[in-house]
N, C-alpha and C. Protein backbone atom coordinates (compact mmCIF):
# COMPACT_ATOMS: atom_id res chain seq x y z
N UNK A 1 123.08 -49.82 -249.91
CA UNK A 1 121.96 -50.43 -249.20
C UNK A 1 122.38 -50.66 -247.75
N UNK A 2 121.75 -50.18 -246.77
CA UNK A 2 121.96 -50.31 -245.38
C UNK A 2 121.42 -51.93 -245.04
N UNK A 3 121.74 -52.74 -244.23
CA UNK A 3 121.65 -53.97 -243.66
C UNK A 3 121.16 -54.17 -242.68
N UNK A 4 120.60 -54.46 -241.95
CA UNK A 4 119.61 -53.97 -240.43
C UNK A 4 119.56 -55.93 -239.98
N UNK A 5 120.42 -56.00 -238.93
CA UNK A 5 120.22 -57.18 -238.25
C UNK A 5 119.20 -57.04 -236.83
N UNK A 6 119.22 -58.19 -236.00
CA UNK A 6 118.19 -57.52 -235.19
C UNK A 6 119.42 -58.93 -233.64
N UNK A 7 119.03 -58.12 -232.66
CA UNK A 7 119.30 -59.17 -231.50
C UNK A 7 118.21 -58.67 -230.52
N UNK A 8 118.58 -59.80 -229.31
CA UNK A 8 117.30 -59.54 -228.22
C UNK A 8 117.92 -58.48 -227.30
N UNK A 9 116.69 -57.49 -226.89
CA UNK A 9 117.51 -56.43 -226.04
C UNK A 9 116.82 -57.15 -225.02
N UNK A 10 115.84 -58.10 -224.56
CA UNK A 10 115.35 -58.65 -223.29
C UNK A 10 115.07 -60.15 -223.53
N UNK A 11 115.17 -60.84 -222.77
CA UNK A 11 114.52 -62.52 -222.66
C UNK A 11 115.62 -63.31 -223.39
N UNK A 12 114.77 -64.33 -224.59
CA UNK A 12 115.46 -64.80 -225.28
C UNK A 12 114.03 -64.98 -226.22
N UNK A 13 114.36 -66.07 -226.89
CA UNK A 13 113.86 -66.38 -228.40
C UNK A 13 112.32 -67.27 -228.24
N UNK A 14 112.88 -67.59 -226.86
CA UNK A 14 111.43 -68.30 -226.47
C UNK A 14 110.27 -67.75 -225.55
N UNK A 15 110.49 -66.52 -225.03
CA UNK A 15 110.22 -65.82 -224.32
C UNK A 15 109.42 -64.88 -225.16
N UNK A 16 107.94 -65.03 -225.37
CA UNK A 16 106.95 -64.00 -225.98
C UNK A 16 107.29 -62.80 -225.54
N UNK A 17 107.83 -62.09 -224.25
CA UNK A 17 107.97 -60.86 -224.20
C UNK A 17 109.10 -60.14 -224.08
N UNK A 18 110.06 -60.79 -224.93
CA UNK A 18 111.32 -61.18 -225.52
C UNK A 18 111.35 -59.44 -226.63
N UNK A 19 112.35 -58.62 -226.61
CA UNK A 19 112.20 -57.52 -227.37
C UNK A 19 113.45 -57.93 -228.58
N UNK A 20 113.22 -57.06 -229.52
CA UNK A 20 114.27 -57.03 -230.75
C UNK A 20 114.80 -55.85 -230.47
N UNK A 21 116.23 -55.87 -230.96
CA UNK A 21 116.66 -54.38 -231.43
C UNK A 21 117.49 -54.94 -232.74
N UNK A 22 116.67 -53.78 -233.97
CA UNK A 22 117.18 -53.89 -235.00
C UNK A 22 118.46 -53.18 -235.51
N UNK A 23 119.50 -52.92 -235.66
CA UNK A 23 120.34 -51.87 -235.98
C UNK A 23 121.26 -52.03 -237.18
N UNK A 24 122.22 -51.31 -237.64
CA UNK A 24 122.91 -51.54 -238.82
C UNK A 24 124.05 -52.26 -238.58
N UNK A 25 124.61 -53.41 -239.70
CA UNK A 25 125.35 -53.66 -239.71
C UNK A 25 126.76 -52.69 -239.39
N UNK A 26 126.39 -52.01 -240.25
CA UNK A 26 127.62 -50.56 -240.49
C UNK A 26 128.02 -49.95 -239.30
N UNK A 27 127.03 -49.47 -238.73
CA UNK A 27 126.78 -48.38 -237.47
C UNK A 27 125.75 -48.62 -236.81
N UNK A 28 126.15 -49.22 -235.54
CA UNK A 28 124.79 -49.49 -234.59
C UNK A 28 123.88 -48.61 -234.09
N UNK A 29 124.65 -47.18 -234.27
CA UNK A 29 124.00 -45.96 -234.14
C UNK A 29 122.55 -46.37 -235.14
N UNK A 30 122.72 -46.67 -235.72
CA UNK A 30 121.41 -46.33 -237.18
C UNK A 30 120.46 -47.53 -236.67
N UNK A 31 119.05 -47.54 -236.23
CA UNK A 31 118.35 -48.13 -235.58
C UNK A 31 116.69 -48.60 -236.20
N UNK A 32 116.05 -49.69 -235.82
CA UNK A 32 114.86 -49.67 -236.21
C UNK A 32 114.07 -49.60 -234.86
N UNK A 33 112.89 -48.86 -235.33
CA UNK A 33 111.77 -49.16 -234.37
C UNK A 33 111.73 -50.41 -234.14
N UNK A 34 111.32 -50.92 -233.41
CA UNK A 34 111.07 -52.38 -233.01
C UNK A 34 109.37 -52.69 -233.30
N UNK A 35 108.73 -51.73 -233.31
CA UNK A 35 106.70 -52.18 -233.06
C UNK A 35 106.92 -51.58 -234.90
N UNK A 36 107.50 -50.78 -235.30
CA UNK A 36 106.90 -50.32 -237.25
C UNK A 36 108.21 -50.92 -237.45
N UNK A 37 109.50 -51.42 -237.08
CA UNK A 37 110.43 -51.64 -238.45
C UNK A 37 110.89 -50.30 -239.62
N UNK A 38 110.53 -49.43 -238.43
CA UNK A 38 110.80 -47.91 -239.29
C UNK A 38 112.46 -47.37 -239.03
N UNK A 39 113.02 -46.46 -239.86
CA UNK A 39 114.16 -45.81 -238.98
C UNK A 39 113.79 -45.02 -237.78
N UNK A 40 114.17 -44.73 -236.90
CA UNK A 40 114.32 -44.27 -236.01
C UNK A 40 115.56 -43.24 -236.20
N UNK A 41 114.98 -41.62 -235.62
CA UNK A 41 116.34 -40.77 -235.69
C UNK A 41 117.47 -40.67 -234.78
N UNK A 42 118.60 -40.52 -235.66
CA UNK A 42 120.45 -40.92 -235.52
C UNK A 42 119.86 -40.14 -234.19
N UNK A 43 120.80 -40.20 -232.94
CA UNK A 43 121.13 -39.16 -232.04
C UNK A 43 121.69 -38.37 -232.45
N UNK A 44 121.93 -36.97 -231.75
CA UNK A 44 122.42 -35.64 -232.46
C UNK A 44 124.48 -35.82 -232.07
N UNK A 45 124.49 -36.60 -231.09
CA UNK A 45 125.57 -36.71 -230.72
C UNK A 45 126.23 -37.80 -231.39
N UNK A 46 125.99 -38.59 -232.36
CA UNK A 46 126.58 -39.60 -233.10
C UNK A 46 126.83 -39.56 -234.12
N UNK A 47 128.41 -40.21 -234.40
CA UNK A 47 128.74 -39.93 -235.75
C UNK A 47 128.58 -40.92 -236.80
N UNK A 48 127.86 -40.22 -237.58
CA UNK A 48 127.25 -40.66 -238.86
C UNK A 48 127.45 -40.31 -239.81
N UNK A 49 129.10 -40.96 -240.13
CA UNK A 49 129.84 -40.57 -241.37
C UNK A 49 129.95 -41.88 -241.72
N UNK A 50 129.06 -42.57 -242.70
CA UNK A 50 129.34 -43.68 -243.50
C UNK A 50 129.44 -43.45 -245.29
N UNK A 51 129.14 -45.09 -245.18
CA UNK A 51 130.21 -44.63 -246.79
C UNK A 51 129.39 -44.65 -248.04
N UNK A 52 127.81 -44.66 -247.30
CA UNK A 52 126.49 -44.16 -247.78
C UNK A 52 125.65 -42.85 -247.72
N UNK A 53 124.56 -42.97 -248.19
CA UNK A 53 123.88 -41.75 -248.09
C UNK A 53 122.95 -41.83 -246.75
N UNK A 54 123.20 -41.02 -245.72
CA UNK A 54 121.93 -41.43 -244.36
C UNK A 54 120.55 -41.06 -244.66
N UNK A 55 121.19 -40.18 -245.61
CA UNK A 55 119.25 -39.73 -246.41
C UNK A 55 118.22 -40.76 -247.02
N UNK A 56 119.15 -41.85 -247.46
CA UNK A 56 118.55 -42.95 -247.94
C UNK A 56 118.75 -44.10 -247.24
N UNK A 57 118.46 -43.76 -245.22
CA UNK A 57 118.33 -44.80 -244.38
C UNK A 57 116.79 -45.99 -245.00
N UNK A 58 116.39 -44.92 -245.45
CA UNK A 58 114.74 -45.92 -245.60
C UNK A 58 114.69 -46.96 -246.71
N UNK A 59 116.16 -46.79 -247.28
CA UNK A 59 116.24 -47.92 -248.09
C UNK A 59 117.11 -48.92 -247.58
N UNK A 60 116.39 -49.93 -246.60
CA UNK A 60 117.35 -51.15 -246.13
C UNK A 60 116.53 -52.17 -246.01
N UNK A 61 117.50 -53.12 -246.31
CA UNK A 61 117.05 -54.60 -245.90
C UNK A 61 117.27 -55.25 -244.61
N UNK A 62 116.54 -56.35 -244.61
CA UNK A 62 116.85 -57.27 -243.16
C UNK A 62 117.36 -58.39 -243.17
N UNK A 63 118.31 -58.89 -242.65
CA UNK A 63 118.87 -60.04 -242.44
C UNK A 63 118.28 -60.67 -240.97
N UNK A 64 117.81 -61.68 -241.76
CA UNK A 64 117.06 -62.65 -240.52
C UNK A 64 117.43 -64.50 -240.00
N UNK A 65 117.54 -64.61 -239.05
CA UNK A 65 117.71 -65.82 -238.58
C UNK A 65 116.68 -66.27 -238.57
N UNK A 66 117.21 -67.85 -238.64
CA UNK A 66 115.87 -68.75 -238.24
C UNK A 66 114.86 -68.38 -236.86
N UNK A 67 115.90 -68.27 -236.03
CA UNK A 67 114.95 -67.88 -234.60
C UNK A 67 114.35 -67.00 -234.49
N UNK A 68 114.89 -65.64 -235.09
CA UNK A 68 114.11 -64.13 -235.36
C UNK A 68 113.05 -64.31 -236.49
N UNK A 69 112.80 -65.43 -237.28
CA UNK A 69 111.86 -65.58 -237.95
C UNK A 69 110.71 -66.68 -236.63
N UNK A 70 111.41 -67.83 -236.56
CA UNK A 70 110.31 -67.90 -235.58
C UNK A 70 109.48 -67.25 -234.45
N UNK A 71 110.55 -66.40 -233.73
CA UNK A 71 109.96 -65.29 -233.06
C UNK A 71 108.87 -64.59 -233.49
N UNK A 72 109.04 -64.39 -234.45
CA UNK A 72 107.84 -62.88 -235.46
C UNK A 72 107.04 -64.02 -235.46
N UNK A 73 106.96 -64.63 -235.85
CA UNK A 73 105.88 -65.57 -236.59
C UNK A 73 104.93 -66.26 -235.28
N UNK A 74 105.70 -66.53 -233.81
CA UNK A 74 104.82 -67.16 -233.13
C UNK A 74 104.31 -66.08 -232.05
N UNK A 75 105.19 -64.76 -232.12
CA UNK A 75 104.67 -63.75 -231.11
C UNK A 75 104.92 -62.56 -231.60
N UNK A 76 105.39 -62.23 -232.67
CA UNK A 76 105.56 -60.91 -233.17
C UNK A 76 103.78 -60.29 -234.10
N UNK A 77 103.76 -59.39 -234.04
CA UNK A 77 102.88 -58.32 -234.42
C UNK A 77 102.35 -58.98 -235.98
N UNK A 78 101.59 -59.28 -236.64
CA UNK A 78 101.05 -58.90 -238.00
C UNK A 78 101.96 -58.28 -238.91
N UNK A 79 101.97 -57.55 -238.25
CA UNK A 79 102.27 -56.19 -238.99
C UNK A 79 103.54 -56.29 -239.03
N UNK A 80 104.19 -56.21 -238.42
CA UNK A 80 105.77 -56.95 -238.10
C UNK A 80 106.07 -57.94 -239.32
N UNK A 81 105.11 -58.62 -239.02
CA UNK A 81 105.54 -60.27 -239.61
C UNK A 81 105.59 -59.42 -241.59
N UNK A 82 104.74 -58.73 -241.97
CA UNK A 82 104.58 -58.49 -242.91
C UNK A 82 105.84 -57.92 -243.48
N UNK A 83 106.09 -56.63 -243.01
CA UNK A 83 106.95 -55.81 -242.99
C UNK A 83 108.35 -56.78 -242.97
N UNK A 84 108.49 -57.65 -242.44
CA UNK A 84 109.90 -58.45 -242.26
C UNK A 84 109.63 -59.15 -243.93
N UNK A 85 108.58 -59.99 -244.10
CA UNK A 85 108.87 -60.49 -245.27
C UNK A 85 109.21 -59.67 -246.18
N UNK A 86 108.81 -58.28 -246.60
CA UNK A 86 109.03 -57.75 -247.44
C UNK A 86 110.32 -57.28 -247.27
N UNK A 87 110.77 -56.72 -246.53
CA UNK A 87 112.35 -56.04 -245.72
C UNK A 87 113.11 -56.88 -246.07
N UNK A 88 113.07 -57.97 -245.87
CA UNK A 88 113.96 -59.17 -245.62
C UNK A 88 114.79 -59.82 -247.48
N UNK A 89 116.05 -59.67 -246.75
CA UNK A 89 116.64 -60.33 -248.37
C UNK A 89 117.31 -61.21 -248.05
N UNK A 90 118.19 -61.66 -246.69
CA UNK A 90 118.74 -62.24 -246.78
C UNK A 90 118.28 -63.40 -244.97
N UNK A 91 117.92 -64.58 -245.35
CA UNK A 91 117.67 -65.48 -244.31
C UNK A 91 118.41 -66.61 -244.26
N UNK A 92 118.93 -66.82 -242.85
CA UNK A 92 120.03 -67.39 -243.02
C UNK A 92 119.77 -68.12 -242.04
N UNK A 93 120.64 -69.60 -241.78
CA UNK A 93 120.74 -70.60 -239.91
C UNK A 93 119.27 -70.55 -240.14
N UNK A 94 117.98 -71.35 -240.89
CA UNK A 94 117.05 -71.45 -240.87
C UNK A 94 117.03 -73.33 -240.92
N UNK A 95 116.09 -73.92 -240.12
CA UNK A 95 116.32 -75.05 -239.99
C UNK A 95 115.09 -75.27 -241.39
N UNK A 96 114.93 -76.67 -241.76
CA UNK A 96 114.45 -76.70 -242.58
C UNK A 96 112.42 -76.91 -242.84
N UNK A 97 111.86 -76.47 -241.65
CA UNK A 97 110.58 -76.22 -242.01
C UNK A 97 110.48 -74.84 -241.54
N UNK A 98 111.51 -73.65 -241.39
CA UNK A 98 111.55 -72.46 -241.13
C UNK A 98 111.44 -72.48 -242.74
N UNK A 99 112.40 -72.78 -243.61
CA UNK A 99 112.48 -72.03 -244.81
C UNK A 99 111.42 -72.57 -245.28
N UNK A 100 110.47 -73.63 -245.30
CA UNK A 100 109.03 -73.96 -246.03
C UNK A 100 108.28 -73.03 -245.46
N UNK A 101 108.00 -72.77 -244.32
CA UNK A 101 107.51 -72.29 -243.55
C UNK A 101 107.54 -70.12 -244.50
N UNK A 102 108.28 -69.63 -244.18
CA UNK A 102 109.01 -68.54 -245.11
C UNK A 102 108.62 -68.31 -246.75
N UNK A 103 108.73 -70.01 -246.99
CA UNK A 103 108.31 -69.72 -248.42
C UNK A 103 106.44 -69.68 -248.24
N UNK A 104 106.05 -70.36 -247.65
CA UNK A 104 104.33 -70.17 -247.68
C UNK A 104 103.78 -68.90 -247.39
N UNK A 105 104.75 -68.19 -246.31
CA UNK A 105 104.49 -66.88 -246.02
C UNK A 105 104.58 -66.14 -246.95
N UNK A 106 105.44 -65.97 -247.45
CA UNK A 106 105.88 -64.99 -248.56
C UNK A 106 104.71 -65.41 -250.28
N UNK A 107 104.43 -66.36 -250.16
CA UNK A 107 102.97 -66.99 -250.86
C UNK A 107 101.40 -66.18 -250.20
N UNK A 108 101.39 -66.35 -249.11
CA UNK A 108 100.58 -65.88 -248.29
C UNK A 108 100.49 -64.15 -248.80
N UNK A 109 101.35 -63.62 -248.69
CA UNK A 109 101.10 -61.84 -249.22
C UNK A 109 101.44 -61.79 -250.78
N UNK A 110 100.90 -62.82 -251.35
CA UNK A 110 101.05 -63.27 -252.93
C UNK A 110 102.24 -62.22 -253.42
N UNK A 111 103.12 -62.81 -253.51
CA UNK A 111 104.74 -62.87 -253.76
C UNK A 111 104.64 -64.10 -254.89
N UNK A 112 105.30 -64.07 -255.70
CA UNK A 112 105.78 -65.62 -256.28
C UNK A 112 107.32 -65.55 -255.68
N UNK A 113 107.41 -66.80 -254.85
CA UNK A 113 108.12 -67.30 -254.39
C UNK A 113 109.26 -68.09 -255.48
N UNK A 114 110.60 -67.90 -255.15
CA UNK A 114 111.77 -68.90 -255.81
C UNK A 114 112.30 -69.38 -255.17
N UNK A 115 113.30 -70.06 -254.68
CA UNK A 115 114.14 -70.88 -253.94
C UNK A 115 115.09 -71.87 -254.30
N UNK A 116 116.48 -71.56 -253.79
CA UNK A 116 116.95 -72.30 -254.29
C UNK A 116 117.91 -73.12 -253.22
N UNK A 117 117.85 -74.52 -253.31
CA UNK A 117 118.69 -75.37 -252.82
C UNK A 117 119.47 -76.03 -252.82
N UNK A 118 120.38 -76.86 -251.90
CA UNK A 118 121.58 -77.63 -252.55
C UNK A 118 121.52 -78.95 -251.41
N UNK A 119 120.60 -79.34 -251.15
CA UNK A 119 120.32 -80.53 -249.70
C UNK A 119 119.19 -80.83 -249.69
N UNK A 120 119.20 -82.16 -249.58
CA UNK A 120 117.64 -82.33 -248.64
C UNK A 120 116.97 -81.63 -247.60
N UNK A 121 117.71 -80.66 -247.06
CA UNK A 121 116.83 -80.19 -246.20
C UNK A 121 116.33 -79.12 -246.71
N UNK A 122 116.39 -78.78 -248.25
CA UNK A 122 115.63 -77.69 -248.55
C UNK A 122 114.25 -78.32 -249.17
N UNK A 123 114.38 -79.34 -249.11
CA UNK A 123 113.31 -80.17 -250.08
C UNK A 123 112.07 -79.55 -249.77
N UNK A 124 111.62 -79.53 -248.01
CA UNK A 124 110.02 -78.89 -247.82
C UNK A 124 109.60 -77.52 -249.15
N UNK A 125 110.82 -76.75 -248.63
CA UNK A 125 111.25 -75.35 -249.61
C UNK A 125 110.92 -75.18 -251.11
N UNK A 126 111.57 -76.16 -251.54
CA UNK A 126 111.61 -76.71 -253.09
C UNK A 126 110.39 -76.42 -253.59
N UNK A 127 109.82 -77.96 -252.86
CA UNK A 127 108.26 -78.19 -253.41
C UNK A 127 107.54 -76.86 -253.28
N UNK A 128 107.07 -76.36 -252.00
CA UNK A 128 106.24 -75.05 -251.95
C UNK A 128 106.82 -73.94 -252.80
N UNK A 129 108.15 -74.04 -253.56
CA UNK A 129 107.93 -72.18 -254.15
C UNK A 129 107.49 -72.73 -255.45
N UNK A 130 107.25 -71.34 -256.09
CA UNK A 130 106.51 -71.02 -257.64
C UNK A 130 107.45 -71.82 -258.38
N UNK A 131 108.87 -71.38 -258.00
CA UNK A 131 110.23 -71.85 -258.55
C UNK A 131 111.32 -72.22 -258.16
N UNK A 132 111.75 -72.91 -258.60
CA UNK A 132 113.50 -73.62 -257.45
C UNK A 132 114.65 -73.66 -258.27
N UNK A 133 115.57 -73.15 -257.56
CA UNK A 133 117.20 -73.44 -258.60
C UNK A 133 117.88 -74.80 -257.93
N UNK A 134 118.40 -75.26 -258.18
CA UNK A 134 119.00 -76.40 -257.74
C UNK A 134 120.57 -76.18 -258.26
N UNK A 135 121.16 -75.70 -257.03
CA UNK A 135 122.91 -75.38 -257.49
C UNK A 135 123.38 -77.01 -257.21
N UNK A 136 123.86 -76.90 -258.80
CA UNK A 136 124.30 -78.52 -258.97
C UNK A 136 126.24 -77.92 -259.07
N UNK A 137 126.29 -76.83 -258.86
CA UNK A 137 128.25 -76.65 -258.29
C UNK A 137 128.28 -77.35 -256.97
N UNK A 138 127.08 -77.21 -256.00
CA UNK A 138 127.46 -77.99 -254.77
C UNK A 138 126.93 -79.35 -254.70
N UNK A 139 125.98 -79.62 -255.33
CA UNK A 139 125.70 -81.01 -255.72
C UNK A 139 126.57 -82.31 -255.91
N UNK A 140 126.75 -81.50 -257.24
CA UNK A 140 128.05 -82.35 -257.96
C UNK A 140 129.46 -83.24 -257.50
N UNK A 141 129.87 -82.10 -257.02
CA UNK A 141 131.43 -82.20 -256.68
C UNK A 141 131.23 -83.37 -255.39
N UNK A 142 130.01 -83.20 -254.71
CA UNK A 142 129.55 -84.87 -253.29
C UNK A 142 129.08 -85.89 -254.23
N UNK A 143 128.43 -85.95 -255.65
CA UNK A 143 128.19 -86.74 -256.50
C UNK A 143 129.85 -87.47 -256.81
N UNK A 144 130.57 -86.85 -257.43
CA UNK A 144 131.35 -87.38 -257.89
C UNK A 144 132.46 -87.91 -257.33
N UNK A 145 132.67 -87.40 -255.77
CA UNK A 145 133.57 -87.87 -254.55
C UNK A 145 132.70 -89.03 -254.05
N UNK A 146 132.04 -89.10 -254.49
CA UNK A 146 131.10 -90.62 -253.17
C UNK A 146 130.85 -91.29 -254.27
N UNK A 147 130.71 -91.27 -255.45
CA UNK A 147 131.05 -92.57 -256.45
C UNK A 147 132.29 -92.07 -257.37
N UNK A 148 132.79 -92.68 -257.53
CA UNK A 148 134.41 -92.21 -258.22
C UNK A 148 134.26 -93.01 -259.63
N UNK A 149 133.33 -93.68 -260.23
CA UNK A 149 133.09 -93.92 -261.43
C UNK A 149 131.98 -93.24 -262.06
N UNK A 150 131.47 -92.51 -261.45
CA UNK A 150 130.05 -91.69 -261.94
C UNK A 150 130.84 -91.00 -262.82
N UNK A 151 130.10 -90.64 -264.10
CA UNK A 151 130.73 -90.04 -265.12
C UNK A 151 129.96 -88.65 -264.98
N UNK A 152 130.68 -87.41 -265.06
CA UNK A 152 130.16 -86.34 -264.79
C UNK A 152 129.02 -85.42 -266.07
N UNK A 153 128.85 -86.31 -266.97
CA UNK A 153 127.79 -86.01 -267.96
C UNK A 153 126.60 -86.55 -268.18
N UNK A 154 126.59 -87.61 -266.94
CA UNK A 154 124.81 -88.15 -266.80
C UNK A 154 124.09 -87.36 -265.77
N UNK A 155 123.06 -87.14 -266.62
CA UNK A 155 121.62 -86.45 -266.08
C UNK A 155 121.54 -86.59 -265.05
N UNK A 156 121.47 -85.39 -263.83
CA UNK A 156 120.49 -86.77 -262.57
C UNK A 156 119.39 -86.21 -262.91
N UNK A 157 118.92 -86.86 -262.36
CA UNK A 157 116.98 -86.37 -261.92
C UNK A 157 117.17 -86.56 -260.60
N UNK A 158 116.54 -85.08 -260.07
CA UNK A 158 116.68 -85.18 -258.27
C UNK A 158 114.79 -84.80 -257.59
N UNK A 159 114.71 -85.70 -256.89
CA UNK A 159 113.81 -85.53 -256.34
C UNK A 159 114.02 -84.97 -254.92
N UNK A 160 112.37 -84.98 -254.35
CA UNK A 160 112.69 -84.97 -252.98
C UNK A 160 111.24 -85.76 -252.30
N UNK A 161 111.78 -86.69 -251.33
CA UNK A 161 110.87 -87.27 -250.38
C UNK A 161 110.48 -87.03 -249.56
């Protein structure tokens, strides 16, 4: 699976006429359109010996930041915005009404949404998906260091406010 990050080739993040360039983790040679999120063809002069198939460039995902999600979302294209949710597997450095925000979207092009958290700041998150995991490996181990008599076989019940 190819990986396609994106940085600004102009402005910055706040700047509506602010451009993306998407490219591969692997090989920066390997590129997305910026207006379709399409591949774009290798140059003839670049070497494109990876440790994949280039025939199956059209199978990649996107790794997205919080800010490259706000970007799309307050000045990027429709169409864009669509195409990223679906592209997109891995979102990351998202503050916490980006990822509520993400999960409604991805609701919005009726997806059932999952999510899973380990903080209050996923709480917005929580509530809005279909479904939530709650990793109690990272939970726990701040449970049981911040009370040192908590016995590690009572229930919690965790909410969020």
């Amino acid at each position: 699976m190819v990986v396609m990050v994106t940085d600004l080739l102009t402005g910055d993040f706040r700047d509506p006429e602010a451009r993306l360039k998407w490219q591969s983790v692997d090989n920066p040679v390997f590129e997305l359109d910026e207006g379709s999120l399409l591949p774009l063809p290798t140059p003839a002069s670049s070497d494109v010996s990876l440790p994949y198939d280039v025939a199956n460039l059209r199978n990649f995902s996107l790794a997205i930041t919080g800010e490259v999600f706000r970007w799309i979302v307050e000045h990027g294209d429709e169409r864009i915005l669509q195409r990223m949710l679906v592209a997109g597997q891995i979102f990351a450095r998202m503050s916490p009404d980006e990822k509520h925000e993400l999960v409604e979207k991805l609701q919005s092009i009726n997806y059932c949404c999952s999510f899973c958290g380990d903080g209050a700041n996923d709480c917005g998150a929580l509530k809005a998906a279909d479904f939530l995991f709650i990793d109690l490996a990272l939970i726990l181990p701040i449970a049981i260091f911040s009370k040192p008599r908590m016995q590690t076989t009572k229930i919690f019940e965790l909410t969020c406010e």
